[in-house]
PDB file of N, CA and C in Angstrom:
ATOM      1  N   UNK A   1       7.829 -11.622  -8.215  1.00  0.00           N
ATOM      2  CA  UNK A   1       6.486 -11.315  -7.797  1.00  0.00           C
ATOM      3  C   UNK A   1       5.636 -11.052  -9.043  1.00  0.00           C
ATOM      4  N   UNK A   2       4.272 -11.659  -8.859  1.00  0.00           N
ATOM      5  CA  UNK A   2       3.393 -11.495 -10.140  1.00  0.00           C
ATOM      6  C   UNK A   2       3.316  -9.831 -10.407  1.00  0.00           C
ATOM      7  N   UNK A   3       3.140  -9.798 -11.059  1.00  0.00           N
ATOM      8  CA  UNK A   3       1.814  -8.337 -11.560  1.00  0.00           C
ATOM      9  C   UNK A   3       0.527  -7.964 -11.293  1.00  0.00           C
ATOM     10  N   UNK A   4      -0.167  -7.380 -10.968  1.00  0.00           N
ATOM     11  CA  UNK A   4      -1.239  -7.169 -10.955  1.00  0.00           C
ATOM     12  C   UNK A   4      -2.118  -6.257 -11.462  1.00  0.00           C
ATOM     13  N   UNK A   5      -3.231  -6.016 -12.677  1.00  0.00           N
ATOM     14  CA  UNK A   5      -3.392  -5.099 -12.944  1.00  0.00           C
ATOM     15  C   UNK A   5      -4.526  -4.430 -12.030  1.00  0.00           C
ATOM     16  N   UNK A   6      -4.549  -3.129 -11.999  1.00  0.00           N
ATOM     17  CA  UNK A   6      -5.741  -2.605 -11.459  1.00  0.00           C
ATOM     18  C   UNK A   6      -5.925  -1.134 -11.846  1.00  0.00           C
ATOM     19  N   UNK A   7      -7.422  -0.416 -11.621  1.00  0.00           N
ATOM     20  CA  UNK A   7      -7.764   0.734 -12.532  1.00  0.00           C
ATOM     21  C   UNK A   7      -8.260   2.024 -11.483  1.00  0.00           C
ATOM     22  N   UNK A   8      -7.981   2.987 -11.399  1.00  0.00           N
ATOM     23  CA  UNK A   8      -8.163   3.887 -10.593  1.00  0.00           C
ATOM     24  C   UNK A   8      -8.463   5.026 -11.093  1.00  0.00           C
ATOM     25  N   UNK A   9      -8.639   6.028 -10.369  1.00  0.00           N
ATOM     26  CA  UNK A   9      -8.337   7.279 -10.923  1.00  0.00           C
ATOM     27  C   UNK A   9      -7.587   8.336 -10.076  1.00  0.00           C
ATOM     28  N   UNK A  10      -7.121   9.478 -10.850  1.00  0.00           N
ATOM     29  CA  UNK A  10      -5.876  10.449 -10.371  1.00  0.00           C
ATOM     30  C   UNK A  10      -6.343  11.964 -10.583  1.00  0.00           C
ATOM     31  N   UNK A  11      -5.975  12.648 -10.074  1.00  0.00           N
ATOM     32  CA  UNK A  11      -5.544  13.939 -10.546  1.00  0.00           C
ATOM     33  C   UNK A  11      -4.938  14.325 -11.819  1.00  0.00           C
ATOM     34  N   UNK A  12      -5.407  14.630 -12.372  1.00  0.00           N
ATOM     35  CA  UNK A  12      -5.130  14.717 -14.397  1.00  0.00           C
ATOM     36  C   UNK A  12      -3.933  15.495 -14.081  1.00  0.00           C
ATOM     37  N   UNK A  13      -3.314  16.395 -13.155  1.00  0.00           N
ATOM     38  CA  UNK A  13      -1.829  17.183 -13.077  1.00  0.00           C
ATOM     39  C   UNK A  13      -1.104  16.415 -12.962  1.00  0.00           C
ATOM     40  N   UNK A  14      -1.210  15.547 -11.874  1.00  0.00           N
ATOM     41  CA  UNK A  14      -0.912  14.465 -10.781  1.00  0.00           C
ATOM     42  C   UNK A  14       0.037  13.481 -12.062  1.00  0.00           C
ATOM     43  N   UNK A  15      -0.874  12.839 -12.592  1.00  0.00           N
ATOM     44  CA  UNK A  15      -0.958  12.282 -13.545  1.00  0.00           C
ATOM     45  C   UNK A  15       0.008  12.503 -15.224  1.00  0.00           C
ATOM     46  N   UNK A  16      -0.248  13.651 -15.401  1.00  0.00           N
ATOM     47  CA  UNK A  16       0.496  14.366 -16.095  1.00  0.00           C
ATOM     48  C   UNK A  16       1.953  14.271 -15.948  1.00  0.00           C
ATOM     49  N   UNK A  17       2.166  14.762 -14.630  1.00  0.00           N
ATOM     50  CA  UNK A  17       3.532  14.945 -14.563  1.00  0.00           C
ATOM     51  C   UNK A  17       4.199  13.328 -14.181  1.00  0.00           C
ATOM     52  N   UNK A  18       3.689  12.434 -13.538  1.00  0.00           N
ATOM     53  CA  UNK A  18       4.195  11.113 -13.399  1.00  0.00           C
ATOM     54  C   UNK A  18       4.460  10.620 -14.651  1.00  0.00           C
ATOM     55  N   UNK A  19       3.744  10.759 -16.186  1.00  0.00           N
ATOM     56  CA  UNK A  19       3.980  10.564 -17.190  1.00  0.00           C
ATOM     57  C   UNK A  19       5.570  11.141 -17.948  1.00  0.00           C
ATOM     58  N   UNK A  20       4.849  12.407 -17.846  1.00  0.00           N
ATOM     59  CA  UNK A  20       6.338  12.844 -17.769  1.00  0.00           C
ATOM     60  C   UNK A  20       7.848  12.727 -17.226  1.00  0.00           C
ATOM     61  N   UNK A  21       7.658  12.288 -16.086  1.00  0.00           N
ATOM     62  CA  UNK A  21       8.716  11.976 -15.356  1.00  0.00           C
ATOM     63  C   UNK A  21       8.889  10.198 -15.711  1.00  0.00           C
ATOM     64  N   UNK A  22       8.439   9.850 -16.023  1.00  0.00           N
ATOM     65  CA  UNK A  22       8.795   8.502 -16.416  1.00  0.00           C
ATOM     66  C   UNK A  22       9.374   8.449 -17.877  1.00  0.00           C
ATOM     67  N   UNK A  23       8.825   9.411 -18.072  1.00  0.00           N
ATOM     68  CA  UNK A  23       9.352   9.585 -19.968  1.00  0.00           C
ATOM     69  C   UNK A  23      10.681   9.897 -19.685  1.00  0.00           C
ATOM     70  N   UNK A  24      10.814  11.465 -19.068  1.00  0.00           N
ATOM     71  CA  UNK A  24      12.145  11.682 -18.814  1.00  0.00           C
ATOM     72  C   UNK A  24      12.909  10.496 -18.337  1.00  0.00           C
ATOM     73  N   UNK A  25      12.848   9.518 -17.419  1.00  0.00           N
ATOM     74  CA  UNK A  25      13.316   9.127 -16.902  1.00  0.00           C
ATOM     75  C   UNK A  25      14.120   7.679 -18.155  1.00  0.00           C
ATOM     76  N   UNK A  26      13.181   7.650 -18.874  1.00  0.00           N
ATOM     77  CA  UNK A  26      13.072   6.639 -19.701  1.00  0.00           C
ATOM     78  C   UNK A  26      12.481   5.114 -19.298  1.00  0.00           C
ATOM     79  N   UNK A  27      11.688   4.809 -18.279  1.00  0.00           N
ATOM     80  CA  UNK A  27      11.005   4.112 -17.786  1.00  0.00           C
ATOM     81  C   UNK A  27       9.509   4.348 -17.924  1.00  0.00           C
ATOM     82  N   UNK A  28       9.047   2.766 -17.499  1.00  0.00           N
ATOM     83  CA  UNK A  28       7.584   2.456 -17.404  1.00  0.00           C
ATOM     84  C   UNK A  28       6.767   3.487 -16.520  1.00  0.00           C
ATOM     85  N   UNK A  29       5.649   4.100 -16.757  1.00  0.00           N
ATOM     86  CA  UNK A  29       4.579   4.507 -15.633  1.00  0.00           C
ATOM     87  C   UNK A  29       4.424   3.406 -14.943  1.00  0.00           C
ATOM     88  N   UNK A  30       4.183   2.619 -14.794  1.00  0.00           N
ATOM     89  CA  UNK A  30       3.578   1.677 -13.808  1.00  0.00           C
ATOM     90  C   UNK A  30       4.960   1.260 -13.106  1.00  0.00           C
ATOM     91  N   UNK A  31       5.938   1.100 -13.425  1.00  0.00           N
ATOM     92  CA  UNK A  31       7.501   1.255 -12.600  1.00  0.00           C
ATOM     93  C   UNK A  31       7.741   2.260 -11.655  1.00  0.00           C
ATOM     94  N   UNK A  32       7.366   3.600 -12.301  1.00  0.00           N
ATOM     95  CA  UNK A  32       7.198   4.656 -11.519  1.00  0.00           C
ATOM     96  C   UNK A  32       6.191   4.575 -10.561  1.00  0.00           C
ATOM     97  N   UNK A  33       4.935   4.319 -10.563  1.00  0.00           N
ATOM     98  CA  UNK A  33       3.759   4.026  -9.468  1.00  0.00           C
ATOM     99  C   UNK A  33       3.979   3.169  -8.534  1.00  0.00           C
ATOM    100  N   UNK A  34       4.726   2.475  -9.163  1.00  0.00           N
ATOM    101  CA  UNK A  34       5.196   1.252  -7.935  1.00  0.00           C
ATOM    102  C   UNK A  34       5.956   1.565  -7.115  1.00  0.00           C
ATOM    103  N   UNK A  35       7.106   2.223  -7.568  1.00  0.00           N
ATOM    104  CA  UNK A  35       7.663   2.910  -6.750  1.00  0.00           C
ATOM    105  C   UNK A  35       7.593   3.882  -5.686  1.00  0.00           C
ATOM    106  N   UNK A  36       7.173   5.110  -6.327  1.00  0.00           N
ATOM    107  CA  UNK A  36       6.177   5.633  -5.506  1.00  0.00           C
ATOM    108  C   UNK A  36       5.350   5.449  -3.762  1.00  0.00           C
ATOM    109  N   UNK A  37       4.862   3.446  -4.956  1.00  0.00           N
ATOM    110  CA  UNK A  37       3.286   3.282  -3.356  1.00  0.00           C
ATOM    111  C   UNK A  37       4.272   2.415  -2.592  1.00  0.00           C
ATOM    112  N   UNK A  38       5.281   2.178  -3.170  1.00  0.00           N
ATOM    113  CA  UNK A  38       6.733   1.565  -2.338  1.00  0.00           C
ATOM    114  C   UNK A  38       6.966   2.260  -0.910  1.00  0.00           C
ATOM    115  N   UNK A  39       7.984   3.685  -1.616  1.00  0.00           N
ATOM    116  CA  UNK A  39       7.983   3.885  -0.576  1.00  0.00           C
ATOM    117  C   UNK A  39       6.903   4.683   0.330  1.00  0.00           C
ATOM    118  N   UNK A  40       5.957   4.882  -0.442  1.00  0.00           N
ATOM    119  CA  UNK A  40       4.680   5.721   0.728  1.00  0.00           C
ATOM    120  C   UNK A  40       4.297   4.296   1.665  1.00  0.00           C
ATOM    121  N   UNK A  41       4.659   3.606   1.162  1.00  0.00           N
ATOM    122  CA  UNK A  41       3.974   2.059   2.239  1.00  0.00           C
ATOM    123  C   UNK A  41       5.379   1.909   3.404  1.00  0.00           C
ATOM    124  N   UNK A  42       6.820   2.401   2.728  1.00  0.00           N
ATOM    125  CA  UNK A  42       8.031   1.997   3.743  1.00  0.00           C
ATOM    126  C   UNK A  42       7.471   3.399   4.785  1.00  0.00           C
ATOM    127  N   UNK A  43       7.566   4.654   4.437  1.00  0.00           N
ATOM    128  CA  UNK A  43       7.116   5.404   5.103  1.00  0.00           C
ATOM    129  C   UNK A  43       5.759   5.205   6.043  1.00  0.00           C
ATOM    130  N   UNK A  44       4.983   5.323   5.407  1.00  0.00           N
ATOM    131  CA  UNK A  44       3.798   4.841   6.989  1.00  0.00           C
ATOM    132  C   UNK A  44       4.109   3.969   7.437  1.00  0.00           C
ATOM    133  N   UNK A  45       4.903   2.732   7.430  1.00  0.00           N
ATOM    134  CA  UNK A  45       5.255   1.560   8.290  1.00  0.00           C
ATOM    135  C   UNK A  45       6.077   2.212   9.644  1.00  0.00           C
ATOM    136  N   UNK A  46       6.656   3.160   9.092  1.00  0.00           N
ATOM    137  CA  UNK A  46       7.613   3.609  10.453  1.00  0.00           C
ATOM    138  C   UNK A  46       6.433   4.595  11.252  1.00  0.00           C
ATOM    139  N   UNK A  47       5.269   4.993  10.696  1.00  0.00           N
ATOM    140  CA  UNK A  47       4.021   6.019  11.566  1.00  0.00           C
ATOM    141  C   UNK A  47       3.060   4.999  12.675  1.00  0.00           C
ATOM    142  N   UNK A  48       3.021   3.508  11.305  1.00  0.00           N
ATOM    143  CA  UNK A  48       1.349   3.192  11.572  1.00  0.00           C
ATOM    144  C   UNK A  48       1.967   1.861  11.989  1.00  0.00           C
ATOM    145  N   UNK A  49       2.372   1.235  13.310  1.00  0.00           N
ATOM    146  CA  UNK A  49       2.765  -0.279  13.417  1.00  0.00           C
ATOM    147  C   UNK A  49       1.327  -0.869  12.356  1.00  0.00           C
ATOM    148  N   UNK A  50      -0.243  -0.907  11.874  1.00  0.00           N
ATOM    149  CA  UNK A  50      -0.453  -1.659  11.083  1.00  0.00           C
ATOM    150  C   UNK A  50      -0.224  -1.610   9.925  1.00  0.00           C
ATOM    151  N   UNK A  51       0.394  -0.416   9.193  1.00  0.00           N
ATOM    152  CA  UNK A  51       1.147  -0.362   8.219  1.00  0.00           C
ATOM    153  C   UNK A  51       2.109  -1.107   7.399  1.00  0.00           C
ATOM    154  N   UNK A  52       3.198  -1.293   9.036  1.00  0.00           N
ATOM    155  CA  UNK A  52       3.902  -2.331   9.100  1.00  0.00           C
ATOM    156  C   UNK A  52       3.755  -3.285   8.837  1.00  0.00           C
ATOM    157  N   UNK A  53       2.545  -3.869   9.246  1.00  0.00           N
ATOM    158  CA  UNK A  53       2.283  -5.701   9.761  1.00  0.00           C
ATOM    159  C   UNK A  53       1.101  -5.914   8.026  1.00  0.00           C
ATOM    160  N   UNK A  54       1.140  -4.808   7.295  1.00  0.00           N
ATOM    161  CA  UNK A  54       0.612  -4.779   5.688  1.00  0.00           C
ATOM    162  C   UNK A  54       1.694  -5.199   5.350  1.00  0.00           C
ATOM    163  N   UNK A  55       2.583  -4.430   5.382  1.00  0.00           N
ATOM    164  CA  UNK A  55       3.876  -4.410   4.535  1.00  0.00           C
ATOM    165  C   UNK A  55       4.583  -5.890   4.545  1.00  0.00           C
ATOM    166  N   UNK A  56       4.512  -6.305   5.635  1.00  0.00           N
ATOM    167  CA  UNK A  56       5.297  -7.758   5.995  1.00  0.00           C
ATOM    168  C   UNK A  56       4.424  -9.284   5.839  1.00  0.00           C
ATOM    169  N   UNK A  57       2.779  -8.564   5.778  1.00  0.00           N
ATOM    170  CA  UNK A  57       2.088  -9.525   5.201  1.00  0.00           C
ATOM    171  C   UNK A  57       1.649  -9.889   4.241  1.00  0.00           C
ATOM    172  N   UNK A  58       2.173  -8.998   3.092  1.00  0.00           N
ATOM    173  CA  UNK A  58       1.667  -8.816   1.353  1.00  0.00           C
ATOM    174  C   UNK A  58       1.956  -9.983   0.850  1.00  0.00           C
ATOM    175  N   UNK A  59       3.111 -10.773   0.653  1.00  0.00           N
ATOM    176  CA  UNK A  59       3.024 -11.491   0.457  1.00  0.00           C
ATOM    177  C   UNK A  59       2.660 -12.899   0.354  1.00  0.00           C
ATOM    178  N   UNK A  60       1.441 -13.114   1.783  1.00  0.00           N
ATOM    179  CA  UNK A  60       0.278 -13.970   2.517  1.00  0.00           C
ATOM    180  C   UNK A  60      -0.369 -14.244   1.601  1.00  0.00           C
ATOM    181  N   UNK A  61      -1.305 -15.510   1.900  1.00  0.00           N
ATOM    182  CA  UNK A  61      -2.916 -15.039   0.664  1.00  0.00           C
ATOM    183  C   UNK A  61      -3.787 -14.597   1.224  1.00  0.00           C
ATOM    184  N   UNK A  62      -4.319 -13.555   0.847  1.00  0.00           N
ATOM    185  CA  UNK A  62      -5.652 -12.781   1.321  1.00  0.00           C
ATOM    186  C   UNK A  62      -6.311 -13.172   2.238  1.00  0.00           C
ATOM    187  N   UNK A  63      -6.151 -14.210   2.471  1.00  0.00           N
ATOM    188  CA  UNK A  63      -7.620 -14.997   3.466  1.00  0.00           C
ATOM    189  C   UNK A  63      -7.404 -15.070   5.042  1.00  0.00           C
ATOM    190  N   UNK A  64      -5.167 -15.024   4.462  1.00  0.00           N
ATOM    191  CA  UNK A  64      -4.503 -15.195   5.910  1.00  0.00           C
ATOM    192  C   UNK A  64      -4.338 -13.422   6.663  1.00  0.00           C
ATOM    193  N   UNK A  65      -4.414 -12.911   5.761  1.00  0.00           N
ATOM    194  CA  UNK A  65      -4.575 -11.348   6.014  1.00  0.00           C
ATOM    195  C   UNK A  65      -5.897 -10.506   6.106  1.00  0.00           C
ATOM    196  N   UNK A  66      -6.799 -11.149   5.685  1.00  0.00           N
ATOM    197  CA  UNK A  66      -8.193 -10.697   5.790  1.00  0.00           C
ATOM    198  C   UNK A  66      -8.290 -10.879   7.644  1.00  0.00           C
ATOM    199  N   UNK A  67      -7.842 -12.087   7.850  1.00  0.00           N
ATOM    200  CA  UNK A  67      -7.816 -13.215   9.068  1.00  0.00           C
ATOM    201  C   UNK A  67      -7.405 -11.985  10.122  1.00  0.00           C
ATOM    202  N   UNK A  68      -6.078 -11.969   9.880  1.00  0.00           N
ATOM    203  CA  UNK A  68      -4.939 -11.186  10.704  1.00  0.00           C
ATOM    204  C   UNK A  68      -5.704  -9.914  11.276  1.00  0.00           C
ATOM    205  N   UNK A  69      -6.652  -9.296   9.828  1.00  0.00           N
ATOM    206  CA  UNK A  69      -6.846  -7.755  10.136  1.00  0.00           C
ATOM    207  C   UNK A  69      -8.305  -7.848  11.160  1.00  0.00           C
ATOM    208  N   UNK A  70      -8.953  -8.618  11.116  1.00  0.00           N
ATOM    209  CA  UNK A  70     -10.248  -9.162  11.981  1.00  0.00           C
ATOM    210  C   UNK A  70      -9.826  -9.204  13.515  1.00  0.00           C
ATOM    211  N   UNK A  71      -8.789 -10.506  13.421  1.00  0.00           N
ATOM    212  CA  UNK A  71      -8.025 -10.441  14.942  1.00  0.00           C
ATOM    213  C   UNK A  71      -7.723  -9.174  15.611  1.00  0.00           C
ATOM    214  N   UNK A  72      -7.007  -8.740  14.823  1.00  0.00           N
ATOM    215  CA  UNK A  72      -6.419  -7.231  15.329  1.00  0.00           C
ATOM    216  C   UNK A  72      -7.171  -6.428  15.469  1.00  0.00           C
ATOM    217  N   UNK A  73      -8.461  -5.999  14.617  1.00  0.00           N
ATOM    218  CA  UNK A  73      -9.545  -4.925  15.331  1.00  0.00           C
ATOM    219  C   UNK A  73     -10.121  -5.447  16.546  1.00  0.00           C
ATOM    220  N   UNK A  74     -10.682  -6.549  16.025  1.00  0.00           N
ATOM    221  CA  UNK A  74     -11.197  -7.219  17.380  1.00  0.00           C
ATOM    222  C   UNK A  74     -10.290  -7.182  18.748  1.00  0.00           C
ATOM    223  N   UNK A  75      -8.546  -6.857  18.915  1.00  0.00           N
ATOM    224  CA  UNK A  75      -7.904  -6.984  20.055  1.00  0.00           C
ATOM    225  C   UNK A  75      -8.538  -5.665  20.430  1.00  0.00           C
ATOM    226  N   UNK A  76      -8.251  -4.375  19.202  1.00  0.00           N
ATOM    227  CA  UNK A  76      -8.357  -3.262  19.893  1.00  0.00           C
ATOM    228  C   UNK A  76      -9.582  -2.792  20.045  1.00  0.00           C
ATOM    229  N   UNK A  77     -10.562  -3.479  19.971  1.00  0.00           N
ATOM    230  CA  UNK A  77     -12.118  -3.096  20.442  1.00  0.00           C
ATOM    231  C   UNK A  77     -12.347  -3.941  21.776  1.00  0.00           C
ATOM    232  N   UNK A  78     -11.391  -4.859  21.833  1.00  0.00           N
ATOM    233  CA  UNK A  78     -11.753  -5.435  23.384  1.00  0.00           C
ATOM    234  C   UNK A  78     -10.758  -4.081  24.497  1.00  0.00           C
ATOM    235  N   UNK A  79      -9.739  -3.059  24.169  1.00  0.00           N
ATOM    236  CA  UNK A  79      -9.109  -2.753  24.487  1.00  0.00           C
ATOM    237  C   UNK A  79      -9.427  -1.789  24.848  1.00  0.00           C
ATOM    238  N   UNK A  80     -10.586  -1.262  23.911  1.00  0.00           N
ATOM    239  CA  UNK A  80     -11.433   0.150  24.096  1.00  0.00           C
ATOM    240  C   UNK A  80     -12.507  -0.012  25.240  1.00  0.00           C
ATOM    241  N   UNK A  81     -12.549  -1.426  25.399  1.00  0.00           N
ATOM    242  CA  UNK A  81     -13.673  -1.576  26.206  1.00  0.00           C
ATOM    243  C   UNK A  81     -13.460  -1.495  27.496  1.00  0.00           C
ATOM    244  N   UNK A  82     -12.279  -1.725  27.882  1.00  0.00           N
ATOM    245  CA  UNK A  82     -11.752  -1.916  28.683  1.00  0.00           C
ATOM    246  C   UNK A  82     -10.748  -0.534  29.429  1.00  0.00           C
ATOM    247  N   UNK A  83     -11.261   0.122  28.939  1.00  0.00           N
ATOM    248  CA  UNK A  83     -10.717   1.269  29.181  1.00  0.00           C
ATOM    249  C   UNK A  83     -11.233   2.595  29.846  1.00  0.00           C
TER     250      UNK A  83
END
């Protein structure tokens, strides 16, 4: 799987200590982050079924998942309506 870079911001503690713990660890920060949004993404998959249907569609191209996520509000706004 490619790489991707991207730029955010954190909690400077937050932050701190992920540094640290990657040092300790003797690994990359960005190994560690990945990991991390790993499993926070395996975890909400078992909360959020669309969590899930992220998780199993990441590897799509955007356009087919942009697609997917349109359909799917749109089911559950016909669903609300209907209710």
């Amino acid at each position: 799987m490619s790489k991707k870079s991207f730029s955010t911001t954190m909690d400077g503690e937050t932050l701190k200590a992920l540094k640290l713990y990657a040092v300790k660890q003797d690994r990359a920060l960005n190994d560690v982050l990945e990991e991390a949004a790993a499993a926070y993404l395996a975890r909400k998959a078992t909360e959020d079924p669309d969590a899930a249907i992220f998780v199993r569609r990441a590897h799509e191209p955007i356009e087919d998942c942009l697609a997917a996520i349109e359909q799917r509000l749109s089911s559950k706004k016909d669903e609300s309506t209907y209710k």
